[in-house]
Structure formats: structure tokens, C-alpha cells
PDB file of N, CA and C in Angstrom:
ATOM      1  N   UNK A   1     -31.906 -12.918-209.695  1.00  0.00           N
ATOM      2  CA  UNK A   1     -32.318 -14.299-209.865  1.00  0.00           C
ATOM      3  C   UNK A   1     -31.183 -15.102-210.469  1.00  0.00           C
ATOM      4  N   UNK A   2     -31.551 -16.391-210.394  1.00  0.00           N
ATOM      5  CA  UNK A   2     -30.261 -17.344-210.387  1.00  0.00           C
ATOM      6  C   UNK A   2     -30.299 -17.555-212.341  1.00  0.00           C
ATOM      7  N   UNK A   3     -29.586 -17.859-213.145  1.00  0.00           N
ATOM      8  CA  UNK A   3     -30.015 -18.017-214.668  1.00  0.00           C
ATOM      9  C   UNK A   3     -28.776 -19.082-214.975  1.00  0.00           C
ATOM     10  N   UNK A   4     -29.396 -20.415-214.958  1.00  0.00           N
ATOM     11  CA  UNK A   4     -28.289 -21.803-215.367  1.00  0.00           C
ATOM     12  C   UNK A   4     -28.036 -21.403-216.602  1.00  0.00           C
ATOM     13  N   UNK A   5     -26.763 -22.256-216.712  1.00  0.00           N
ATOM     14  CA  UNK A   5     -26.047 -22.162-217.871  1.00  0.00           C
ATOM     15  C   UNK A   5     -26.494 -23.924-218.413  1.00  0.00           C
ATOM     16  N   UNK A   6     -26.236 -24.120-220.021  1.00  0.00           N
ATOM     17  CA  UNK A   6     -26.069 -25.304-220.349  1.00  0.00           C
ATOM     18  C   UNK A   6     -27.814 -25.738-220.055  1.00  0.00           C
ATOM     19  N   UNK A   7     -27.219 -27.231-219.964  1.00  0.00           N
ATOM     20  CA  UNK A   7     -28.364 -27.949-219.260  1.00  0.00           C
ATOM     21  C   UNK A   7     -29.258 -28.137-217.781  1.00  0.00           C
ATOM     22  N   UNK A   8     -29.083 -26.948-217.327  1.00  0.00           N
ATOM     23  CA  UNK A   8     -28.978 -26.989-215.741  1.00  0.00           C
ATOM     24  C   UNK A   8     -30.082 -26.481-215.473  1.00  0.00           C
ATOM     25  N   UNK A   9     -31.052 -26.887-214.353  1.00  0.00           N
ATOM     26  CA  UNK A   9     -32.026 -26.263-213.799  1.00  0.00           C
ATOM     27  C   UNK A   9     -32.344 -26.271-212.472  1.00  0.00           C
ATOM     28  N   UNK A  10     -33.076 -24.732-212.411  1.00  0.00           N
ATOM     29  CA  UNK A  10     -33.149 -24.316-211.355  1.00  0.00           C
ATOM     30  C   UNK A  10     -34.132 -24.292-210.456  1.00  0.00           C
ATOM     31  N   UNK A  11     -34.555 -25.482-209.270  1.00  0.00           N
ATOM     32  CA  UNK A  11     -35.862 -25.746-208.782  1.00  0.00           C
ATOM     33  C   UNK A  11     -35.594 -25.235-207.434  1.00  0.00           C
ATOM     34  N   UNK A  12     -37.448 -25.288-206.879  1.00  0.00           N
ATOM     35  CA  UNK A  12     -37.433 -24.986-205.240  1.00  0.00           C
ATOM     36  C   UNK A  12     -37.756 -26.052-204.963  1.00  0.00           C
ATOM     37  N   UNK A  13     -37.226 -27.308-204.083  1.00  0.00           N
ATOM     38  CA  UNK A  13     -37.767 -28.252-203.351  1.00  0.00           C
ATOM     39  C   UNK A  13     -38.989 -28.339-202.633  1.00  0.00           C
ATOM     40  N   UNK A  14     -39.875 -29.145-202.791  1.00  0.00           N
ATOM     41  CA  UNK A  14     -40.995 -28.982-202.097  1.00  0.00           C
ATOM     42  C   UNK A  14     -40.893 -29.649-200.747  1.00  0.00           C
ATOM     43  N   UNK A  15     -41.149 -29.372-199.637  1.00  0.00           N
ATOM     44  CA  UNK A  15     -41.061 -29.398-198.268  1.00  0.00           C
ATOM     45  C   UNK A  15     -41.664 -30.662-197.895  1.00  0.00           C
ATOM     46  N   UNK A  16     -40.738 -31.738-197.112  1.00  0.00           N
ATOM     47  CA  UNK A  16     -41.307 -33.010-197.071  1.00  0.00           C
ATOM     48  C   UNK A  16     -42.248 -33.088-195.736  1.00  0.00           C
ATOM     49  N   UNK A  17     -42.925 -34.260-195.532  1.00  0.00           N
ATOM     50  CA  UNK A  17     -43.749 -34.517-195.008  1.00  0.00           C
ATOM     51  C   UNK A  17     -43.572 -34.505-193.515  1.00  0.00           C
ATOM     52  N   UNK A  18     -43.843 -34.068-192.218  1.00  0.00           N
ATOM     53  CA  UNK A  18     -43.478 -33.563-191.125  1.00  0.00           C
ATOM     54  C   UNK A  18     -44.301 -34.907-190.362  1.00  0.00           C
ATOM     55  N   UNK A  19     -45.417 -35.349-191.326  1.00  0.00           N
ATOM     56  CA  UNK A  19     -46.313 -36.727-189.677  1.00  0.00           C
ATOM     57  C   UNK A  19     -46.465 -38.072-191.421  1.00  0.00           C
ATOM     58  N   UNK A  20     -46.888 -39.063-190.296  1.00  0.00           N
ATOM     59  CA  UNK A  20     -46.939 -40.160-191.666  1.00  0.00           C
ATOM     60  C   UNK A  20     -48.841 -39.811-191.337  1.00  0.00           C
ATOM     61  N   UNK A  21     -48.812 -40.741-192.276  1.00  0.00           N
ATOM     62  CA  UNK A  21     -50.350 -40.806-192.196  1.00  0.00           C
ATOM     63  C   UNK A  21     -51.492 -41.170-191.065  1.00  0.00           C
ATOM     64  N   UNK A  22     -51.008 -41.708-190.816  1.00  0.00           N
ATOM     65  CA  UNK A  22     -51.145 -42.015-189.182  1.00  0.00           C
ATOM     66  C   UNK A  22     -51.307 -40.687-188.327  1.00  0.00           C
ATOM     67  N   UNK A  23     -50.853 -39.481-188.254  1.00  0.00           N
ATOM     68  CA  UNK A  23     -50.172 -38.639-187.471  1.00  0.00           C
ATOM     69  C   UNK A  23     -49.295 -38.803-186.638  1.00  0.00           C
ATOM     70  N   UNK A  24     -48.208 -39.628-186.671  1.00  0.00           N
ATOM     71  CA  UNK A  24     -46.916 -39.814-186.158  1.00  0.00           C
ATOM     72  C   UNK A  24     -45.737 -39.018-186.613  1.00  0.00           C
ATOM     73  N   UNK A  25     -44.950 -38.017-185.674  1.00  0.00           N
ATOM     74  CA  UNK A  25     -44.148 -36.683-185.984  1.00  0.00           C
ATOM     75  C   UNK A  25     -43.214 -37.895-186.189  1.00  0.00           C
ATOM     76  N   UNK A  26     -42.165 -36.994-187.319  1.00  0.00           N
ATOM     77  CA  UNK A  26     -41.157 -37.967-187.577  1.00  0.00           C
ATOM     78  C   UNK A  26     -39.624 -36.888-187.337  1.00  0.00           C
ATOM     79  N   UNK A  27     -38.868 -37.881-186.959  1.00  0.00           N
ATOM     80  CA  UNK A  27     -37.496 -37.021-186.601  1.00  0.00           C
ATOM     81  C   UNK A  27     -37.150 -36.632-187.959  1.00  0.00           C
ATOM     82  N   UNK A  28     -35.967 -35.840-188.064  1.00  0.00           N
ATOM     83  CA  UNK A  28     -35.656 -35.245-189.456  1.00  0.00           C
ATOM     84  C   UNK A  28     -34.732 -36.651-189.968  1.00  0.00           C
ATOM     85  N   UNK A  29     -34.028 -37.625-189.244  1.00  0.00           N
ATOM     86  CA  UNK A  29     -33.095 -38.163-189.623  1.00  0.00           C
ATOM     87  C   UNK A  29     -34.280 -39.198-190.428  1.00  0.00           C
ATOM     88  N   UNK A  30     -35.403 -39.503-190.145  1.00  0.00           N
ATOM     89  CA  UNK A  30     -36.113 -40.680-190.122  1.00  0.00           C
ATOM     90  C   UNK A  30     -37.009 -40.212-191.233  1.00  0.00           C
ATOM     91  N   UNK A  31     -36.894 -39.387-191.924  1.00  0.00           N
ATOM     92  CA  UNK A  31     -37.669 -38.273-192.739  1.00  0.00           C
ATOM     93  C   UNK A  31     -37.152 -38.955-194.522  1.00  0.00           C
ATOM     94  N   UNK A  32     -37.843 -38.953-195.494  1.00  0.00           N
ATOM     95  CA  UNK A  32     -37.480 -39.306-196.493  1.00  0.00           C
ATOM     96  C   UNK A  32     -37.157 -37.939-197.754  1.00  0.00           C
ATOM     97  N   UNK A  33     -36.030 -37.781-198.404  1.00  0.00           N
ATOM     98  CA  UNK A  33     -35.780 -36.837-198.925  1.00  0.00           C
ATOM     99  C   UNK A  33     -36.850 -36.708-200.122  1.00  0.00           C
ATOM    100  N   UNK A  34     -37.723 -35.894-200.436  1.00  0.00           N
ATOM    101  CA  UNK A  34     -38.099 -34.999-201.135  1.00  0.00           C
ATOM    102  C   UNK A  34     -37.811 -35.086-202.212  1.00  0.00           C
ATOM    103  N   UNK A  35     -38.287 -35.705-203.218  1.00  0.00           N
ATOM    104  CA  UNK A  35     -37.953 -35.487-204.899  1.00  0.00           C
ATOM    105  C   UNK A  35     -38.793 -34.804-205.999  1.00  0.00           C
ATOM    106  N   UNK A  36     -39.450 -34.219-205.267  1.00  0.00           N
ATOM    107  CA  UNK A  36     -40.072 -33.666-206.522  1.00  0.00           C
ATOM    108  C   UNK A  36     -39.801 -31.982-206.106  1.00  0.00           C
ATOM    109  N   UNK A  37     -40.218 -31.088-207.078  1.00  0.00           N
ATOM    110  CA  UNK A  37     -39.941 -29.698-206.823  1.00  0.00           C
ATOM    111  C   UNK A  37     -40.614 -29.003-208.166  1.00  0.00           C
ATOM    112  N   UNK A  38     -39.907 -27.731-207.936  1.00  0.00           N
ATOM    113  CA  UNK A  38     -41.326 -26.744-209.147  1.00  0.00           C
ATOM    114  C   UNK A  38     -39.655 -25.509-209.680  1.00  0.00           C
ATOM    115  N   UNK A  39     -39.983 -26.213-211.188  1.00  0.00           N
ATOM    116  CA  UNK A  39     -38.399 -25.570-211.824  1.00  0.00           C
ATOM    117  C   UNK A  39     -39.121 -23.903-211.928  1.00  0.00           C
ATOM    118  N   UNK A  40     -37.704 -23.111-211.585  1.00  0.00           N
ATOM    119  CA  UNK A  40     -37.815 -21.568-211.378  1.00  0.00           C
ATOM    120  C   UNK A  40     -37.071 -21.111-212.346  1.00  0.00           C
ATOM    121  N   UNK A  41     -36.406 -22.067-213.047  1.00  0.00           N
ATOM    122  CA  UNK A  41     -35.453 -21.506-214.383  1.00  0.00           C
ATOM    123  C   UNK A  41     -34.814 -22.728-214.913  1.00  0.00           C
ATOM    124  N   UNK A  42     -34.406 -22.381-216.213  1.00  0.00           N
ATOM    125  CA  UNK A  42     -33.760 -23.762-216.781  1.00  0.00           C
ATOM    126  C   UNK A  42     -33.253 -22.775-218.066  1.00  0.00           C
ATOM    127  N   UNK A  43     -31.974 -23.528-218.134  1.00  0.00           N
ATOM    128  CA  UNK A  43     -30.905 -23.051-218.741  1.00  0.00           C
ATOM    129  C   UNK A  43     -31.287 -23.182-220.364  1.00  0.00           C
ATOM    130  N   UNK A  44     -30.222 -23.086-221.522  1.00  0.00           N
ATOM    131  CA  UNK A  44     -30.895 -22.759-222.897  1.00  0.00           C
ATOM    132  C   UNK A  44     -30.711 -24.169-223.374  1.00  0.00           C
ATOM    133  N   UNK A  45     -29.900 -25.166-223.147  1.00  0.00           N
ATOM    134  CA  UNK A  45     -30.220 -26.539-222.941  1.00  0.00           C
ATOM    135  C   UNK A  45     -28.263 -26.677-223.050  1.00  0.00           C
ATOM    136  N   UNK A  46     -28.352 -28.081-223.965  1.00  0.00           N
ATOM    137  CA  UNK A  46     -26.928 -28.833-224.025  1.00  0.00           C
ATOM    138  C   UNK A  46     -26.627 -27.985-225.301  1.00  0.00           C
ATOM    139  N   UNK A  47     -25.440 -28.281-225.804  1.00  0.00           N
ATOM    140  CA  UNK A  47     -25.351 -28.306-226.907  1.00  0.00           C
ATOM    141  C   UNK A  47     -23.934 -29.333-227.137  1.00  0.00           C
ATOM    142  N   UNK A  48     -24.647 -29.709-228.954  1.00  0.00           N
ATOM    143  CA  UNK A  48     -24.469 -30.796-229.447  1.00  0.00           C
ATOM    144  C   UNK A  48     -22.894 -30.646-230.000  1.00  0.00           C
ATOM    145  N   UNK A  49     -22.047 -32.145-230.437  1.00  0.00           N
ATOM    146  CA  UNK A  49     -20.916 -32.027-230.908  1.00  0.00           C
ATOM    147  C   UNK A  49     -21.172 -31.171-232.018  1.00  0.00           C
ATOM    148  N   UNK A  50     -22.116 -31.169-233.170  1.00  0.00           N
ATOM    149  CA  UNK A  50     -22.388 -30.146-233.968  1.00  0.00           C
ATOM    150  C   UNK A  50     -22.247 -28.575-233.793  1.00  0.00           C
ATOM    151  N   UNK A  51     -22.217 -28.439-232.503  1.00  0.00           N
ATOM    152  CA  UNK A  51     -22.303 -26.671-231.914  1.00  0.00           C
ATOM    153  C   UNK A  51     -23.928 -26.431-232.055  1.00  0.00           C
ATOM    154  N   UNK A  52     -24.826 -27.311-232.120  1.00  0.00           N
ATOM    155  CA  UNK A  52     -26.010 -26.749-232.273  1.00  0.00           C
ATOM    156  C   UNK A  52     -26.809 -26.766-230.698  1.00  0.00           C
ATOM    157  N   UNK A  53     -27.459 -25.879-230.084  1.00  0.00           N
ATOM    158  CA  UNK A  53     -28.609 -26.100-228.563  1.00  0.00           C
ATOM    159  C   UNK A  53     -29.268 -27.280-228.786  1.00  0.00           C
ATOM    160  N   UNK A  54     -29.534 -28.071-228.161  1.00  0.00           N
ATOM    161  CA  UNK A  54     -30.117 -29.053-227.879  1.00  0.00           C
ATOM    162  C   UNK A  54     -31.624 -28.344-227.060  1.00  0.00           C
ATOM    163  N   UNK A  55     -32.631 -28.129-227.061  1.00  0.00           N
ATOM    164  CA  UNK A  55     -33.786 -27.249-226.654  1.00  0.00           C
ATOM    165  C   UNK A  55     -33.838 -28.543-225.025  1.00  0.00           C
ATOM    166  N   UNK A  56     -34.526 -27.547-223.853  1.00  0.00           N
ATOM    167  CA  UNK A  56     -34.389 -28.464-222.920  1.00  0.00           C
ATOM    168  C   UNK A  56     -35.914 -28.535-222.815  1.00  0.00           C
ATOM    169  N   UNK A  57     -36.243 -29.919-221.999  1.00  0.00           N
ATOM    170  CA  UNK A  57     -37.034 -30.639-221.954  1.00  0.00           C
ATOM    171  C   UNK A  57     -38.486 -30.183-221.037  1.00  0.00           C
ATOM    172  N   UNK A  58     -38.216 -28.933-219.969  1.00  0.00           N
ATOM    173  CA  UNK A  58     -38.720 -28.936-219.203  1.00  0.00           C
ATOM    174  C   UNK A  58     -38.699 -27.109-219.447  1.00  0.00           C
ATOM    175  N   UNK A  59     -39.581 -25.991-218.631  1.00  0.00           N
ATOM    176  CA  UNK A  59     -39.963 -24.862-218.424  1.00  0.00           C
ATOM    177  C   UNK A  59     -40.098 -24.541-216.943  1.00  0.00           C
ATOM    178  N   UNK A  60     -39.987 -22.819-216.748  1.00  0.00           N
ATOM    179  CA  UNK A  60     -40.195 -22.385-215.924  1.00  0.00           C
ATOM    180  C   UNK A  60     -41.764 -22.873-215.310  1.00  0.00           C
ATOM    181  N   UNK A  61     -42.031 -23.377-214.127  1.00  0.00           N
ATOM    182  CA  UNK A  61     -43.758 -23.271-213.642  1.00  0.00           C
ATOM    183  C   UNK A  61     -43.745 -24.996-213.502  1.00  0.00           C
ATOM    184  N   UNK A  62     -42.996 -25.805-213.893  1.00  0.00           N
ATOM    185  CA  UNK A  62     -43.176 -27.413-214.282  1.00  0.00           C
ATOM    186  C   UNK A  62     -42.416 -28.307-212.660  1.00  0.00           C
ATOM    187  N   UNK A  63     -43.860 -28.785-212.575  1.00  0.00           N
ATOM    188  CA  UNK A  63     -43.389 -30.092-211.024  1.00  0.00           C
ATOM    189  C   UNK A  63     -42.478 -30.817-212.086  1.00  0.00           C
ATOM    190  N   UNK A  64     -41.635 -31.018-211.306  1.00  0.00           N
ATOM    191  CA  UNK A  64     -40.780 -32.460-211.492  1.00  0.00           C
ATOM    192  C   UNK A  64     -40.256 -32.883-210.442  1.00  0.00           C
ATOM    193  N   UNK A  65     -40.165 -34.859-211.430  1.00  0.00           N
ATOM    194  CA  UNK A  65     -39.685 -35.591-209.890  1.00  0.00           C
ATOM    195  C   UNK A  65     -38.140 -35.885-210.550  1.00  0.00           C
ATOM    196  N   UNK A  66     -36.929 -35.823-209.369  1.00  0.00           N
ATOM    197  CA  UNK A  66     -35.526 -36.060-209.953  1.00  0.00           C
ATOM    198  C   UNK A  66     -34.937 -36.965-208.993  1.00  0.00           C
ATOM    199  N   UNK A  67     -34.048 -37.587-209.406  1.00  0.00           N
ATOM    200  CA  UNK A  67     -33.160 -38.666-208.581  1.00  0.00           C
ATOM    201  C   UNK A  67     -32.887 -38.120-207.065  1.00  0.00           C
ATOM    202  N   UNK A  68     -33.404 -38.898-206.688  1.00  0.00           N
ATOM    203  CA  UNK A  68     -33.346 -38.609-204.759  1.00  0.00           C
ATOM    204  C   UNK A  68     -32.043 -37.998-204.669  1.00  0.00           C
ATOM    205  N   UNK A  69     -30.239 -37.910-204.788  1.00  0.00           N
ATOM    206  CA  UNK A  69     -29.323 -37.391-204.650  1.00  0.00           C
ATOM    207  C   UNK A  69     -29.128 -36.611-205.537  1.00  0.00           C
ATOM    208  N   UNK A  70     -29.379 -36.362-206.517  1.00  0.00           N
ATOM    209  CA  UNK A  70     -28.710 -35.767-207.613  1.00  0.00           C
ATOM    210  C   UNK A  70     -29.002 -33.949-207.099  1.00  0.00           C
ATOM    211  N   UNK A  71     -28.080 -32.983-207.688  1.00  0.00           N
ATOM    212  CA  UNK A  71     -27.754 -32.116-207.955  1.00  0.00           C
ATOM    213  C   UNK A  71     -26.884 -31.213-206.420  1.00  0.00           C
ATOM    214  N   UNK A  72     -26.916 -29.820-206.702  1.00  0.00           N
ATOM    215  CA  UNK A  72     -26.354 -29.462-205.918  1.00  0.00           C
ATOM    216  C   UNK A  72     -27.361 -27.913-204.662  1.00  0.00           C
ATOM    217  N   UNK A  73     -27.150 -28.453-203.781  1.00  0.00           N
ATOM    218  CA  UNK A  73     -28.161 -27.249-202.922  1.00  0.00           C
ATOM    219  C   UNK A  73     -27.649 -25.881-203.138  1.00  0.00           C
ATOM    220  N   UNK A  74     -28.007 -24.906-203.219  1.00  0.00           N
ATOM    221  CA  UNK A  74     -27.458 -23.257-203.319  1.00  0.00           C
ATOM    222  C   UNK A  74     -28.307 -22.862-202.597  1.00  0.00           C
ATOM    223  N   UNK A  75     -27.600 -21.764-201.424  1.00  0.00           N
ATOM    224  CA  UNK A  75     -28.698 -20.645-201.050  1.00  0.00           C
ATOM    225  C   UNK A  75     -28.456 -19.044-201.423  1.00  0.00           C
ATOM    226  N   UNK A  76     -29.586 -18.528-202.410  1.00  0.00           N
ATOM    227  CA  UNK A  76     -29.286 -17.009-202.983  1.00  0.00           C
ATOM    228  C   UNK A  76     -30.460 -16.316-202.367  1.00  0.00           C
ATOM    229  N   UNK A  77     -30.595 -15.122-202.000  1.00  0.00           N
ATOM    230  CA  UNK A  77     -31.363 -14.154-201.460  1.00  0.00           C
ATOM    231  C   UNK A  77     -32.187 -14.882-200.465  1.00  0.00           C
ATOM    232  N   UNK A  78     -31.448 -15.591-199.140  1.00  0.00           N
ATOM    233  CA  UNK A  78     -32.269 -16.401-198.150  1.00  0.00           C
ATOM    234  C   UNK A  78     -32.940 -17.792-198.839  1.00  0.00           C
ATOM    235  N   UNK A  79     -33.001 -17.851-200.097  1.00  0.00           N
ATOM    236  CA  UNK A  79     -34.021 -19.098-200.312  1.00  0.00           C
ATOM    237  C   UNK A  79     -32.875 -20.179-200.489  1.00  0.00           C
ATOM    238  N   UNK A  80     -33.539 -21.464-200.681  1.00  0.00           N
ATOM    239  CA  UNK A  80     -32.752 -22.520-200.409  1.00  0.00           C
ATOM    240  C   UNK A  80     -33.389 -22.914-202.391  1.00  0.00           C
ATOM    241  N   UNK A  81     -32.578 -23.001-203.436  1.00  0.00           N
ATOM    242  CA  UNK A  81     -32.571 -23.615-204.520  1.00  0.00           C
ATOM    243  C   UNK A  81     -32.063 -25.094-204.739  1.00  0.00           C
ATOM    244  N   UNK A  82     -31.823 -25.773-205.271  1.00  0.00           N
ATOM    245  CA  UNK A  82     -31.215 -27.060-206.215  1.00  0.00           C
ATOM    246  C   UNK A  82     -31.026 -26.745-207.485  1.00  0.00           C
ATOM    247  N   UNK A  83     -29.877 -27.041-207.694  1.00  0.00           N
ATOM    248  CA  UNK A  83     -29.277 -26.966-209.372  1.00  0.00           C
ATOM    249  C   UNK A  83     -29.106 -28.368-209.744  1.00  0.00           C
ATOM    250  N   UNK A  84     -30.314 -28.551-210.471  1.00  0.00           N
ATOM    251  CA  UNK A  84     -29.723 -29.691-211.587  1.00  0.00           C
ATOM    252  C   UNK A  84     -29.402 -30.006-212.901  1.00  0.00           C
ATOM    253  N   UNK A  85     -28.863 -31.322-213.285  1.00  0.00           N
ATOM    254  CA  UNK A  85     -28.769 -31.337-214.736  1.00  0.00           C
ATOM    255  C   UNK A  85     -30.451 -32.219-215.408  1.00  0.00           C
ATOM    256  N   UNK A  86     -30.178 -31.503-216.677  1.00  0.00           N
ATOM    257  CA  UNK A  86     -31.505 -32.230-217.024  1.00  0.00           C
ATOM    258  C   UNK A  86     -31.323 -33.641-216.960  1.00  0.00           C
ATOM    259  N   UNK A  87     -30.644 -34.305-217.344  1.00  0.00           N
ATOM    260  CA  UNK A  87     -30.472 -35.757-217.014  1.00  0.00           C
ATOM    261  C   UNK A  87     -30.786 -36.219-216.124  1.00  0.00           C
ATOM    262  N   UNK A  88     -30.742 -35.664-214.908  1.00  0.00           N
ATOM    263  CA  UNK A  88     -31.488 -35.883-213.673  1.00  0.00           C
ATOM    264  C   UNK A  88     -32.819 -36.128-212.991  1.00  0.00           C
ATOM    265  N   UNK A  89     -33.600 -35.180-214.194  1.00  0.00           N
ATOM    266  CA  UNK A  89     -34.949 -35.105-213.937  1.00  0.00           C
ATOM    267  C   UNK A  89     -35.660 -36.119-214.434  1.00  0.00           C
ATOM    268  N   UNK A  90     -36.306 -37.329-213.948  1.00  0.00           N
ATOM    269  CA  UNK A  90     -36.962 -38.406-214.314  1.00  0.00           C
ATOM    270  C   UNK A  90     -38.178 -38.126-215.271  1.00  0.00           C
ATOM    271  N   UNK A  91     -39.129 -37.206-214.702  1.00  0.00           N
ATOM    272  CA  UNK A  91     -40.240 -37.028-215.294  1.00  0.00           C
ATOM    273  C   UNK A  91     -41.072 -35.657-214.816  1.00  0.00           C
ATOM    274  N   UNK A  92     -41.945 -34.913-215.416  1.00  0.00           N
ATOM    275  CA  UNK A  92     -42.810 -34.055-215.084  1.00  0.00           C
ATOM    276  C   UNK A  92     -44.002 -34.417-214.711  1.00  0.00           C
ATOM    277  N   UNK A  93     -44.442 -33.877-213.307  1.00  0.00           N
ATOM    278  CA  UNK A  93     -45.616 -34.760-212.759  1.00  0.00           C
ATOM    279  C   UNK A  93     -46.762 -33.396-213.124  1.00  0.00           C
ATOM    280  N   UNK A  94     -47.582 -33.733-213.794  1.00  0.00           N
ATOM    281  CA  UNK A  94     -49.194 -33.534-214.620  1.00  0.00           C
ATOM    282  C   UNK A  94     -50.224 -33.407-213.272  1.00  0.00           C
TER     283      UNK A  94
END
């Protein structure tokens, strides 16, 4: 398994929407990217000019929604991950 360093976390993208509501198939180009996802790991957080961890904001099991571009795609053992920074992550959706 993947284990971020720092502030970094490790989500699975949740799979966007294939028809609109309507049932109209949509091309992939015409498709809206996906921001929310379900973190699979998250790193031990920042740490401060002090040298002290900064505790991070979010846990393994937690939806979150993050900036439509932000982070970076990885693929490890066939799956498709996103690495982000916590700064990235807007909010945890409840």
C-alpha cells in the first residue's frame, strides 16, 4: 500500500457520471471531472517551523471534495490513486 509522507493524501476518485439526468450518454471530453473521492491514507501531517507535526485534518474512510485540478494521478497494484496535499482538500462531505 501507498503511505504519504508530510501532508499528503491518499484518495480513490469516485467515478463520474456516464448519462445527465435526462439519460443522455455523454462523451468523455464533455464529461465533468470528479471532485470528490474516499481518502485510503493520509500522511502524519505538516510540520511546523517549530519541528513540531501539525496533526492532519482528515482520516482513512473520509469523502472529500478537493479542487477540480489539484494533485497528482498514480497507478500502484492496477488501481488508479490521487495524491494530494491537504491544502487541497476543500471540505469533508457528511
Amino acid at each position: 500500500m501507498l503511505k504519504p509522507l508530510g501532508d499528503r493524501i491518499v484518495v480513490t476518485v469516485d467515478k463520474e457520471e456516464e448519462k445527465t439526468v435526462g439519460g443522455i450518454v455523454l462523451a468523455n471530453n464533455a464529461k465533468e471531472k470528479p471532485q470528490t473521492a474516499e481518502v485510503v491514507a493520509a500522511g502524519p501531517g505538516a510540520v511546523s517551523p517549530e519541528g513540531k507535526t501539525i496533526a492532519m485534518s482528515v482520516k482513512t474512510g473520509d469523502k472529500v471534495l478537493f479542487d477540480k485540478y489539484a494533485g497528482s494521478e498514480v497507478k500502484y497494484d492496477d488501481k488508479d490513486y490521487l495524491i494530494l496535499h491537504e491544502k487541497d482538500i476543500m471540505a469533508i462531505v457528511e
